[in-house]
C-alpha atoms as a PDB file:
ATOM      1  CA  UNK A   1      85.911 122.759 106.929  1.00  0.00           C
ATOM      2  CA  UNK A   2      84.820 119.247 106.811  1.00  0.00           C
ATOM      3  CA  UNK A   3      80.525 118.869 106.826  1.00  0.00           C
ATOM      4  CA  UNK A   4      78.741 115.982 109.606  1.00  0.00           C
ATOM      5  CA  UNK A   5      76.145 114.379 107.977  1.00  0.00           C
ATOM      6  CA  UNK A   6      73.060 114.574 110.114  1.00  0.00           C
ATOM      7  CA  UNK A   7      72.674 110.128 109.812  1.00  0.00           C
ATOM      8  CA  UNK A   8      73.704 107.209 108.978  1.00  0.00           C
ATOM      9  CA  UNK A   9      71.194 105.142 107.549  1.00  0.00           C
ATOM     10  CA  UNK A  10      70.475 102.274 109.980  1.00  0.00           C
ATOM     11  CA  UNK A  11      72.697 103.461 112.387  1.00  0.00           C
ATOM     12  CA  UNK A  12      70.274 103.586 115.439  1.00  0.00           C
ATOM     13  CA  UNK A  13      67.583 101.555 113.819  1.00  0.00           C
ATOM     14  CA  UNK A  14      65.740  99.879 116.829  1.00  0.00           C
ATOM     15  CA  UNK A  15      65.655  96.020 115.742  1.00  0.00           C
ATOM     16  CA  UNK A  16      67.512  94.228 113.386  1.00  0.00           C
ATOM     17  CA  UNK A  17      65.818  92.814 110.862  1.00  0.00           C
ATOM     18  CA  UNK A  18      67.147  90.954 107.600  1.00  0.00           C
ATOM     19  CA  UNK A  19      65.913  90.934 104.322  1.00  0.00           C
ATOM     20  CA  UNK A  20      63.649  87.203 103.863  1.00  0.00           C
ATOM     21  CA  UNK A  21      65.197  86.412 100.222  1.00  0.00           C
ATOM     22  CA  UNK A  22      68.943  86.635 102.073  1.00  0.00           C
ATOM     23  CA  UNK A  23      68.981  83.066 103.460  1.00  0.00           C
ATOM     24  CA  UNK A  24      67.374  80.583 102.882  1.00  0.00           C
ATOM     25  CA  UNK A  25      64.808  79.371 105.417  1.00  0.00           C
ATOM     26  CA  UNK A  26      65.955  77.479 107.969  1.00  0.00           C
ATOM     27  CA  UNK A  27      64.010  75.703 110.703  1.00  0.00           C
ATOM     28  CA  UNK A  28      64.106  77.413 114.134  1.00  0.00           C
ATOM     29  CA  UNK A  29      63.125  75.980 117.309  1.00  0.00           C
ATOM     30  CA  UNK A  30      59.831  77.444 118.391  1.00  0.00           C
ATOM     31  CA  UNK A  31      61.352  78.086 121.609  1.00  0.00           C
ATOM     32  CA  UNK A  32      64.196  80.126 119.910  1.00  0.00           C
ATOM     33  CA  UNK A  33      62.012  81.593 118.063  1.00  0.00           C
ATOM     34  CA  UNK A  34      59.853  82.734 120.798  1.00  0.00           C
ATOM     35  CA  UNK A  35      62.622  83.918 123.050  1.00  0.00           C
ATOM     36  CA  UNK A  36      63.844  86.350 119.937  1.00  0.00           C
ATOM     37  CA  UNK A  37      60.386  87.874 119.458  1.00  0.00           C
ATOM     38  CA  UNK A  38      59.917  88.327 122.963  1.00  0.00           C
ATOM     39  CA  UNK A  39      63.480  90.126 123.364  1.00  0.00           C
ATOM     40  CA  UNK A  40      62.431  92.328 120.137  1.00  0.00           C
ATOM     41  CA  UNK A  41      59.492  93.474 121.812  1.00  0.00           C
ATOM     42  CA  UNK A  42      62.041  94.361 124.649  1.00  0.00           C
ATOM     43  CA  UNK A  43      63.887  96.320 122.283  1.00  0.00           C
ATOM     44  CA  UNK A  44      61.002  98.397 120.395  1.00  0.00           C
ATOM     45  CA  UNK A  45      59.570  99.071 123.683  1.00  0.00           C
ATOM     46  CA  UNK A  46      62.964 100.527 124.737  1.00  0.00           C
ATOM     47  CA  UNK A  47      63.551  98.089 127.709  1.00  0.00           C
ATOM     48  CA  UNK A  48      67.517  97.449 126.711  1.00  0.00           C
ATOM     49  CA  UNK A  49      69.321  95.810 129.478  1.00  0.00           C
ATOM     50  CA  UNK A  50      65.778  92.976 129.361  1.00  0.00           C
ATOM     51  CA  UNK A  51      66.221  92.691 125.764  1.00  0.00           C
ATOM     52  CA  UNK A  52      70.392  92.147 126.053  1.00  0.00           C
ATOM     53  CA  UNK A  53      70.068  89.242 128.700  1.00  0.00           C
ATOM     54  CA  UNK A  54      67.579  87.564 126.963  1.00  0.00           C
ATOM     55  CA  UNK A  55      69.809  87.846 123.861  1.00  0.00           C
ATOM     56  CA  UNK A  56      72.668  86.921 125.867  1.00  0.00           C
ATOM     57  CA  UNK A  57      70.983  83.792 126.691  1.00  0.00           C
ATOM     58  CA  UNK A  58      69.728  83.266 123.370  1.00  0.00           C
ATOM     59  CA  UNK A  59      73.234  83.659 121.447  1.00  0.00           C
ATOM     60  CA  UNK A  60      74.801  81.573 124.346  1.00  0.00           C
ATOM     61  CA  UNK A  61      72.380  78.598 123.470  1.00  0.00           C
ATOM     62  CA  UNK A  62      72.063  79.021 119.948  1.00  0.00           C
ATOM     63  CA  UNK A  63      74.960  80.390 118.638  1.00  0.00           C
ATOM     64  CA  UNK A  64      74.304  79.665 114.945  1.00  0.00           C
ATOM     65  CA  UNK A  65      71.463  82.193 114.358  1.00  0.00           C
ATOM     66  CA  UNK A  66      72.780  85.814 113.196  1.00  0.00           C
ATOM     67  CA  UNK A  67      69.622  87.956 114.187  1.00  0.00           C
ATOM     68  CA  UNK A  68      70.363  86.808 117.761  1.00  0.00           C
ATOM     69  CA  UNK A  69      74.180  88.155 117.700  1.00  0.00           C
ATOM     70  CA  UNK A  70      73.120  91.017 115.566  1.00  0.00           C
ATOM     71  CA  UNK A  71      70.751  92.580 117.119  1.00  0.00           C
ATOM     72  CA  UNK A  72      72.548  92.439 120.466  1.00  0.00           C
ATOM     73  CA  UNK A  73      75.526  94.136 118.354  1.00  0.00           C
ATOM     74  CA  UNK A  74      73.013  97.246 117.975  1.00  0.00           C
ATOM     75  CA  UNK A  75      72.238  97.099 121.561  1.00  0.00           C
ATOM     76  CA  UNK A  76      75.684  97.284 122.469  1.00  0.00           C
ATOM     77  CA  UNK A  77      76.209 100.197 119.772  1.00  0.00           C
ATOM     78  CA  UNK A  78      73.353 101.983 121.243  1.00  0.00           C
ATOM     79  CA  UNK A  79      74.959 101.736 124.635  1.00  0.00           C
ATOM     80  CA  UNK A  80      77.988 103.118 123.319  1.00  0.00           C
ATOM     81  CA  UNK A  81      80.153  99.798 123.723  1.00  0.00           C
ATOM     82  CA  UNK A  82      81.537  99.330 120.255  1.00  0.00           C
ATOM     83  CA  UNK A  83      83.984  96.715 120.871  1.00  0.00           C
ATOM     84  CA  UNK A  84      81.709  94.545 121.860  1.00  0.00           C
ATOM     85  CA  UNK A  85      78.884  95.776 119.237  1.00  0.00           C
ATOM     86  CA  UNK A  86      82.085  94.653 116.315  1.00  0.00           C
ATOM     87  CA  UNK A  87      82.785  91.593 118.024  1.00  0.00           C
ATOM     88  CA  UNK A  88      78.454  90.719 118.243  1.00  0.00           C
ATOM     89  CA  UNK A  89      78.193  91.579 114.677  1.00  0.00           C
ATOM     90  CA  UNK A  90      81.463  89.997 113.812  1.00  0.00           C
ATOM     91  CA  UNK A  91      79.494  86.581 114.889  1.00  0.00           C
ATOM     92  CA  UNK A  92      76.376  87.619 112.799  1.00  0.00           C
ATOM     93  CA  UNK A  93      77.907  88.002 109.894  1.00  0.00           C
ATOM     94  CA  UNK A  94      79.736  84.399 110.493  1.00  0.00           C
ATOM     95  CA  UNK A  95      76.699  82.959 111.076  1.00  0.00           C
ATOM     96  CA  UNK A  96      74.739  84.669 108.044  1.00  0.00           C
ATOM     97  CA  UNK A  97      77.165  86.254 105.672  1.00  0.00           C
ATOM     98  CA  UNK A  98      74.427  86.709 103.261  1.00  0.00           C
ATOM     99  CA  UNK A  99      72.517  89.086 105.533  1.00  0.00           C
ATOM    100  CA  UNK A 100      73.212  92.240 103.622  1.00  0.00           C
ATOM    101  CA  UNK A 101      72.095  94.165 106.666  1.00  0.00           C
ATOM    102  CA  UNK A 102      74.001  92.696 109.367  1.00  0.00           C
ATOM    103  CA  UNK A 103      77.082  94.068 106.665  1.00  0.00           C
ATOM    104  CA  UNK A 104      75.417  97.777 106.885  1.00  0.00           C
ATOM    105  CA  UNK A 105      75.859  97.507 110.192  1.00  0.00           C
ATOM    106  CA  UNK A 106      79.598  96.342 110.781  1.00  0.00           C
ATOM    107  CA  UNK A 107      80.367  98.550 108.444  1.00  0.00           C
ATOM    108  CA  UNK A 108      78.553 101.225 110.888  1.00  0.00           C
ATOM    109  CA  UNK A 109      80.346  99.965 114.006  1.00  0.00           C
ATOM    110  CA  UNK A 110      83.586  99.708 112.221  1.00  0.00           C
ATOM    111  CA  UNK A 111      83.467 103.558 111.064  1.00  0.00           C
ATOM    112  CA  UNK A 112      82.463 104.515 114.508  1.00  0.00           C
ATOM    113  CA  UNK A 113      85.648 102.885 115.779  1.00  0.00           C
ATOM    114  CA  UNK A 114      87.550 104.592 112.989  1.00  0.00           C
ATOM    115  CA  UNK A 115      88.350 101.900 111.096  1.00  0.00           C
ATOM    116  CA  UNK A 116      87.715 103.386 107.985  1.00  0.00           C
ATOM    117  CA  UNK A 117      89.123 100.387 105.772  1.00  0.00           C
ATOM    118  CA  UNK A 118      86.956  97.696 107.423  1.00  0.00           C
ATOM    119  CA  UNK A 119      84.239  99.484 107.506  1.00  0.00           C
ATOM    120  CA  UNK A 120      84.289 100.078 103.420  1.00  0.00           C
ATOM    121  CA  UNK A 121      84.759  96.153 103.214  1.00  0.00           C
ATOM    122  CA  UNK A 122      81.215  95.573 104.608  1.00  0.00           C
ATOM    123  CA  UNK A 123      79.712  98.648 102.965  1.00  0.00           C
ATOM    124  CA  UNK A 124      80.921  96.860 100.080  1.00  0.00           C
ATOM    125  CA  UNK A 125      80.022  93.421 100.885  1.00  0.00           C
ATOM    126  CA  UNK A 126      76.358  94.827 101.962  1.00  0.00           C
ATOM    127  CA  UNK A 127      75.896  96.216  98.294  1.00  0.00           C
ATOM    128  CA  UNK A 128      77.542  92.901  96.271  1.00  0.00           C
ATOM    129  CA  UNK A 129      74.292  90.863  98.129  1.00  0.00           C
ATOM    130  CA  UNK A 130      72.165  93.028  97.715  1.00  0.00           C
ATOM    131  CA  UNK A 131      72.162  95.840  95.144  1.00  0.00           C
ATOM    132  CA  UNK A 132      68.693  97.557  95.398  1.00  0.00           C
ATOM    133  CA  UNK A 133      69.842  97.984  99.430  1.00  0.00           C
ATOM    134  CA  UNK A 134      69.913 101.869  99.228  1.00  0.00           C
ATOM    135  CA  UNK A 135      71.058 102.144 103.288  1.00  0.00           C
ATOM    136  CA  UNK A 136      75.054 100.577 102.561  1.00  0.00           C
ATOM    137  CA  UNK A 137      75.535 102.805  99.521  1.00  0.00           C
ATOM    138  CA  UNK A 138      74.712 106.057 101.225  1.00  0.00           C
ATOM    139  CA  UNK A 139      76.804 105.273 104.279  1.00  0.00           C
ATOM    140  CA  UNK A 140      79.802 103.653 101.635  1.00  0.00           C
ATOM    141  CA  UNK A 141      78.672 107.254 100.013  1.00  0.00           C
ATOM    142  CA  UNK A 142      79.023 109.839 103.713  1.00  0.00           C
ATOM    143  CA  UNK A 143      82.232 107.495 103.960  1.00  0.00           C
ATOM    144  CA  UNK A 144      84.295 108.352 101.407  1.00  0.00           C
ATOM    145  CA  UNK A 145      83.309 111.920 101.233  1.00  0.00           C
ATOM    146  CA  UNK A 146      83.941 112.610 104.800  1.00  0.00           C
ATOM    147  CA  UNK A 147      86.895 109.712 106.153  1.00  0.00           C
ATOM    148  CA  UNK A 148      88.255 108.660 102.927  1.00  0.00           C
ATOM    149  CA  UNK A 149      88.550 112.197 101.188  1.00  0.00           C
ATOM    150  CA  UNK A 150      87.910 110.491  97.647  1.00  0.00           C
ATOM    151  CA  UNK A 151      85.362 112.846  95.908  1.00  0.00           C
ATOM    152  CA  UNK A 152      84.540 111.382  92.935  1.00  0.00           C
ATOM    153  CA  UNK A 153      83.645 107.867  94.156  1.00  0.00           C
ATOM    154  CA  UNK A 154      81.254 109.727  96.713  1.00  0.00           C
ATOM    155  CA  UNK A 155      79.570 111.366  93.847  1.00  0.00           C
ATOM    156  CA  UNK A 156      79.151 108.033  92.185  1.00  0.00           C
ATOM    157  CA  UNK A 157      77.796 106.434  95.160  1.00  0.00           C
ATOM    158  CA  UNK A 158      75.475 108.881  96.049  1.00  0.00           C
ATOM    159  CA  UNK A 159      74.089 109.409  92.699  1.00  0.00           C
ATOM    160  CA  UNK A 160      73.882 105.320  92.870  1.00  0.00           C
ATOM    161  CA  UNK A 161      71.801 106.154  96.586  1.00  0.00           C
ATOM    162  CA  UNK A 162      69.640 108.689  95.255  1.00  0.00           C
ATOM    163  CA  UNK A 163      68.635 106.126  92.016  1.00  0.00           C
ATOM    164  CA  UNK A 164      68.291 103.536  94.682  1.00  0.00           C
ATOM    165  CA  UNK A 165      65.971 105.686  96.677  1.00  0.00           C
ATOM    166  CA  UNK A 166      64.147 107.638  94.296  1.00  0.00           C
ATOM    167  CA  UNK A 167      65.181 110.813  95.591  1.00  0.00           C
ATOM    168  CA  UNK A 168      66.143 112.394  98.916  1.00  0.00           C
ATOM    169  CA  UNK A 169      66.573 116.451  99.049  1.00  0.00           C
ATOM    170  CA  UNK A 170      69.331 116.374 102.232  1.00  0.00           C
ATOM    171  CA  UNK A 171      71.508 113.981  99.735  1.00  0.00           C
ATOM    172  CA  UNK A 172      71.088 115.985  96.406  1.00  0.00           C
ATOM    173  CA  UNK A 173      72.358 119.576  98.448  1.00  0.00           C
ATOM    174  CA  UNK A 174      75.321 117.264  99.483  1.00  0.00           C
ATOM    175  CA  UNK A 175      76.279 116.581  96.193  1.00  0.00           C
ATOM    176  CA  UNK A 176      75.699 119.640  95.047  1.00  0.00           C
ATOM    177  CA  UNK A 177      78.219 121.040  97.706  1.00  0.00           C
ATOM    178  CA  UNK A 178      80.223 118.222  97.030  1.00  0.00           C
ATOM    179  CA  UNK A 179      80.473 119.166  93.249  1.00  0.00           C
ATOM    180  CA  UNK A 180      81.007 123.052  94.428  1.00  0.00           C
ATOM    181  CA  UNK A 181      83.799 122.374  96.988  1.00  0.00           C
ATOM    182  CA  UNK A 182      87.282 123.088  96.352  1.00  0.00           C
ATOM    183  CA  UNK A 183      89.746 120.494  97.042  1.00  0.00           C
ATOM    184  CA  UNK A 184      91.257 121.266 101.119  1.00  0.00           C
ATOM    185  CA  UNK A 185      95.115 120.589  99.528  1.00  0.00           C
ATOM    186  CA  UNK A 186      94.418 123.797  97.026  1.00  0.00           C
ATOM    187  CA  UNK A 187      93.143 125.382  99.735  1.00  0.00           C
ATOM    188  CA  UNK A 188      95.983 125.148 101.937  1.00  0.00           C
ATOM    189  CA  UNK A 189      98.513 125.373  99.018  1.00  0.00           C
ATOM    190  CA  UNK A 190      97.200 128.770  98.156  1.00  0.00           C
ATOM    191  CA  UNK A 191      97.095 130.144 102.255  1.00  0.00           C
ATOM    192  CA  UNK A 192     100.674 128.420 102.363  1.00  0.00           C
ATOM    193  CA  UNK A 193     102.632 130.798  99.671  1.00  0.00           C
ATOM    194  CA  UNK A 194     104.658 133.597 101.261  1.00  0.00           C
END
């Protein structure tokens, strides 16, 4: 019987936000700039469909900034339209493919779609930019335990999370049961024999 781990990390996160040493600083139009706190505040305060049209509107005139696109991605996740959450966070990580975050989250999109493979290529990417990022490695981690069957790189990865994070209790009893479980083809070999 397969285990559903209780989160992804980031998954429903409720803004955005990227990691300052990612990119380097680039000047923003004070305008811009103002628009995208203002639809933040929209999205912490839980007013969605404000925050999405003024992100619309911001992506639409300034197409180069990734927070814009990403953080309407995670809107669209949250409102259960994945296609257009990839294709949102498709264009954030084309306009910042440095952001280590906006990574996590394709990657999060992608597995939620089922594609397993594309979503290990941004786990992956997310954790060659930035290695101390504990959130990709867990969820690269929950990945290939769960959708990519491959034990012992879950093991690694996790114990790789829980150095990362300095610890986290719900993670050690998974690898714990991970390191206790008996493979599912053994399983069914041995119910299979007549």
């Amino acid at each position: 019987m397969r285990r559903v781990r209780s989160f992804w990390r980031n998954a429903s996160s409720p803004v955005v936000t990227a990691p300052a040493q990612a990119e380097p600083e680039v000047p923003v139009d004070p305008r811009a700039q103002a628009a995208f706190d203002t639809a933040r505040r929209a999205m912490r305060a839980g007013r969605r469909d404000e925050a999405a049209a003024q992100l619309k509107a911001l992506a639409s005139s300034y197409p180069e900034l990734g927070g814009v696109h990403a953080n309407l991605g995670l809107l669209y996740r949250q409102a259960g339209k994945l296609p257009e959450a990839a294709a949102a966070l498709e264009k954030a990580v084309q306009a910042s493919p440095r952001q280590a975050v906006f990574h996590n989250h394709l990657g999060i999109t992608y597995r939620q779609q089922g594609q397993f493979t594309k979503a290990r290529d941004e786990y992956e990417k997310a954790i060659v930019l930035d290695a101390s990022y504990a959130s990709p490695v867990l969820n690269l981690g929950i990945l290939n335990d769960l959708y990519l069957q491959d034990r012992k790189r879950a093991l690694a990865l996790y114990d790789q999370y829980l150095a990362i994070a300095g610890g986290d209790a719900a993670v050690t009893k998974w690898v714990a049961d991970l390191k206790n479980r008996k493979d599912d083809h053994v399983a069914m070999s041995l119910k299979e024999k007549p």
